[in-house]
Structures are given as structure tokens and as C-alpha cells.
C-alpha atoms as a PDB file:
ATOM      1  CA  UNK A   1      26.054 -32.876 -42.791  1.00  0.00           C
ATOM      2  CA  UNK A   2      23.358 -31.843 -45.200  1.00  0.00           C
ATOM      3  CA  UNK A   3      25.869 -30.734 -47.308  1.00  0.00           C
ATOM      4  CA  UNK A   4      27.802 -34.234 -47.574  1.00  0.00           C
ATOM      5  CA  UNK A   5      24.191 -35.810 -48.292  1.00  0.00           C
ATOM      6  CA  UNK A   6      23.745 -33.100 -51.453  1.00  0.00           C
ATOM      7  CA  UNK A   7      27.498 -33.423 -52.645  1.00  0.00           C
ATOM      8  CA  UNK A   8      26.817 -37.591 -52.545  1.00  0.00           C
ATOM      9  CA  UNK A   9      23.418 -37.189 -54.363  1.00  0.00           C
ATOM     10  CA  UNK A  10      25.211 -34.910 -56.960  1.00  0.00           C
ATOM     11  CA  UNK A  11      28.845 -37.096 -57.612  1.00  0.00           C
ATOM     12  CA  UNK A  12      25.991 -40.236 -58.185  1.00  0.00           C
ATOM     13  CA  UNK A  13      24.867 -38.674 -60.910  1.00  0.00           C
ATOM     14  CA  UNK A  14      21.270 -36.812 -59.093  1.00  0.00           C
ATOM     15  CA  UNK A  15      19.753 -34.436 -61.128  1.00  0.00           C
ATOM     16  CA  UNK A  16      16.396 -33.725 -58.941  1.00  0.00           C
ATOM     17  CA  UNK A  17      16.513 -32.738 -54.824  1.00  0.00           C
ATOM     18  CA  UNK A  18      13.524 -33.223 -53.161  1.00  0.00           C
ATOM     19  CA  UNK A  19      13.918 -32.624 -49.825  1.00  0.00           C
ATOM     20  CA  UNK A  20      11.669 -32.270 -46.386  1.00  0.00           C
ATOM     21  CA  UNK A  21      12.947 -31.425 -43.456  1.00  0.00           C
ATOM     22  CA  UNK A  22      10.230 -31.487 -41.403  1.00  0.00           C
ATOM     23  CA  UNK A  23      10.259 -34.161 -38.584  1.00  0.00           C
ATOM     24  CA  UNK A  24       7.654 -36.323 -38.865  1.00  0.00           C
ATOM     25  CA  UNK A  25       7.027 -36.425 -34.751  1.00  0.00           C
ATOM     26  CA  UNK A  26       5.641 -32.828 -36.327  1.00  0.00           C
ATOM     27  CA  UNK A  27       3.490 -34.262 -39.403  1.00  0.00           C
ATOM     28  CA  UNK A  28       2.002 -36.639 -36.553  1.00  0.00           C
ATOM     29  CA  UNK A  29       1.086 -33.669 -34.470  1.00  0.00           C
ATOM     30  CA  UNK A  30      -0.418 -31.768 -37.158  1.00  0.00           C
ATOM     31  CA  UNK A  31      -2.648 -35.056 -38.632  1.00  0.00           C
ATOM     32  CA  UNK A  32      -4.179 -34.856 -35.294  1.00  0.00           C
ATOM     33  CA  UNK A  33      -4.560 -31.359 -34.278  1.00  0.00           C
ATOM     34  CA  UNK A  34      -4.507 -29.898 -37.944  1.00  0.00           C
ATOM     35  CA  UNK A  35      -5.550 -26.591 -36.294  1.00  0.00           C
ATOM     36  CA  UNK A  36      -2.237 -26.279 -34.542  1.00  0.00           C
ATOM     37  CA  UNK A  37      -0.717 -26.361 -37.463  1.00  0.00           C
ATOM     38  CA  UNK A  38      -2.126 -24.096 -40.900  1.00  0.00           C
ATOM     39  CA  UNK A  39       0.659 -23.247 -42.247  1.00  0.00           C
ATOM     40  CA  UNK A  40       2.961 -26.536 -42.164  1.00  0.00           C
ATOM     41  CA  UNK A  41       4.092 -26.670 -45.906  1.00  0.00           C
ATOM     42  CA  UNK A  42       5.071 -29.730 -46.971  1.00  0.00           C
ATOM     43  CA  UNK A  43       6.903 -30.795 -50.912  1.00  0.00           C
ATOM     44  CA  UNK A  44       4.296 -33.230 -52.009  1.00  0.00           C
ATOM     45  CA  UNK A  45       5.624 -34.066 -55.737  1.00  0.00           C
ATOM     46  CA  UNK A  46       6.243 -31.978 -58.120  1.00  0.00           C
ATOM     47  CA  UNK A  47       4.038 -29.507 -55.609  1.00  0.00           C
ATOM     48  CA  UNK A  48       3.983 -28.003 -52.407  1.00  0.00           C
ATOM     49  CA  UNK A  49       0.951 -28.075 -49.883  1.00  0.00           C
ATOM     50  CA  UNK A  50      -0.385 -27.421 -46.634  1.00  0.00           C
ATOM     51  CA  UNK A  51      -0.268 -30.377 -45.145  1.00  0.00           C
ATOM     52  CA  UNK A  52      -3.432 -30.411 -43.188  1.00  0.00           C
ATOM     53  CA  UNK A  53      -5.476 -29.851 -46.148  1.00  0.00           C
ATOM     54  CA  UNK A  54      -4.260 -32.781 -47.868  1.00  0.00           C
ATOM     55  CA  UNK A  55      -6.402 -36.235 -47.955  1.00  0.00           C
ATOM     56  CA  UNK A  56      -5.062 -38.994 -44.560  1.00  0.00           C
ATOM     57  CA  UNK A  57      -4.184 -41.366 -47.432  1.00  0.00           C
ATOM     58  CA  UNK A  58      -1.144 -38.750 -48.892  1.00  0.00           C
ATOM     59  CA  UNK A  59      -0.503 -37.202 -45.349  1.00  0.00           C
ATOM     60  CA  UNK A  60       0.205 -41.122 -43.912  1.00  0.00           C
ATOM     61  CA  UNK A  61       2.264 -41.468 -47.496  1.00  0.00           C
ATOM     62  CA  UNK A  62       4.415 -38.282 -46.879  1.00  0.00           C
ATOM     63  CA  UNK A  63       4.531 -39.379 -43.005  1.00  0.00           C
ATOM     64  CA  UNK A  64       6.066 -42.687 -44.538  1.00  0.00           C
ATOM     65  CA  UNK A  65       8.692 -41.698 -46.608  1.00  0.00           C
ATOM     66  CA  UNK A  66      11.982 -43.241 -46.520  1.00  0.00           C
ATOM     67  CA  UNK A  67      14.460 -40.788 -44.286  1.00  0.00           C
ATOM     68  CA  UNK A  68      17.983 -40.328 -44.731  1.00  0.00           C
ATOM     69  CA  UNK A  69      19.989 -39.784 -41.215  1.00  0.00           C
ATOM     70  CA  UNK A  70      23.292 -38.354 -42.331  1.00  0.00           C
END
């Protein structure tokens, strides 16, 4: 199914994946225990980051994004 979401991006014209596929029930859990969770990598933009070291206000923004079901 991932594939059919990658071939779409690709006939459209999409020259830039950015994908996460961690789900976010995780990025929750690891907001509020962070120590659970040191090595939860996350693509930030442009970057990639441990998640719990990044500030609440781009955690809640990553936690936010707009997902795709496919």
C-alpha cells in the first residue's frame, strides 16, 4: 500500500518524500515518558532528530502532522 502512495506522489509530479512512519500513539508516549524512549528518530525538516530532545512546541507540531491512511 505504501507503494501505491509513492507511485501516486511520483505520477503527480513529487519530487521530495518525506515520510514518518512512526505512529503517533508512540510520539505521545515518548512526550511523556521521554526516558522510555532515547532513541525514537524522527524526520523533522530537512533533518532528523531524537525526538525527545526536541522543544514541546516542534514535538506537538510533528505529533500534528497531516497523515495519509492508504
Amino acid at each position: 500500500m505504501v507503494g501505491a502512495l509513492l507511485s501516486s506522489f511520483l505520477d503527480l509530479g513529487g519530487m521530495i518524500f518525506q515520510g514518518n512512519t512512526t505512529d503517533v500513539r508512540d510520539l505521545i508516549a515518548a512526550r511523556e515518558c521521554p526516558q522510555e524512549y532515547p532513541n525514537l528518530i524522527v524526520r523533522v525538516g530537512g533533518f532528523s532528530s531524537r525526538f525527545v530532545i526536541l522543544s514541546p512546541e516542534l514535538q506537538e507540531e510533528i505529533i500534528t502532522r497531516v497523515r495519509h491512511q492508504v
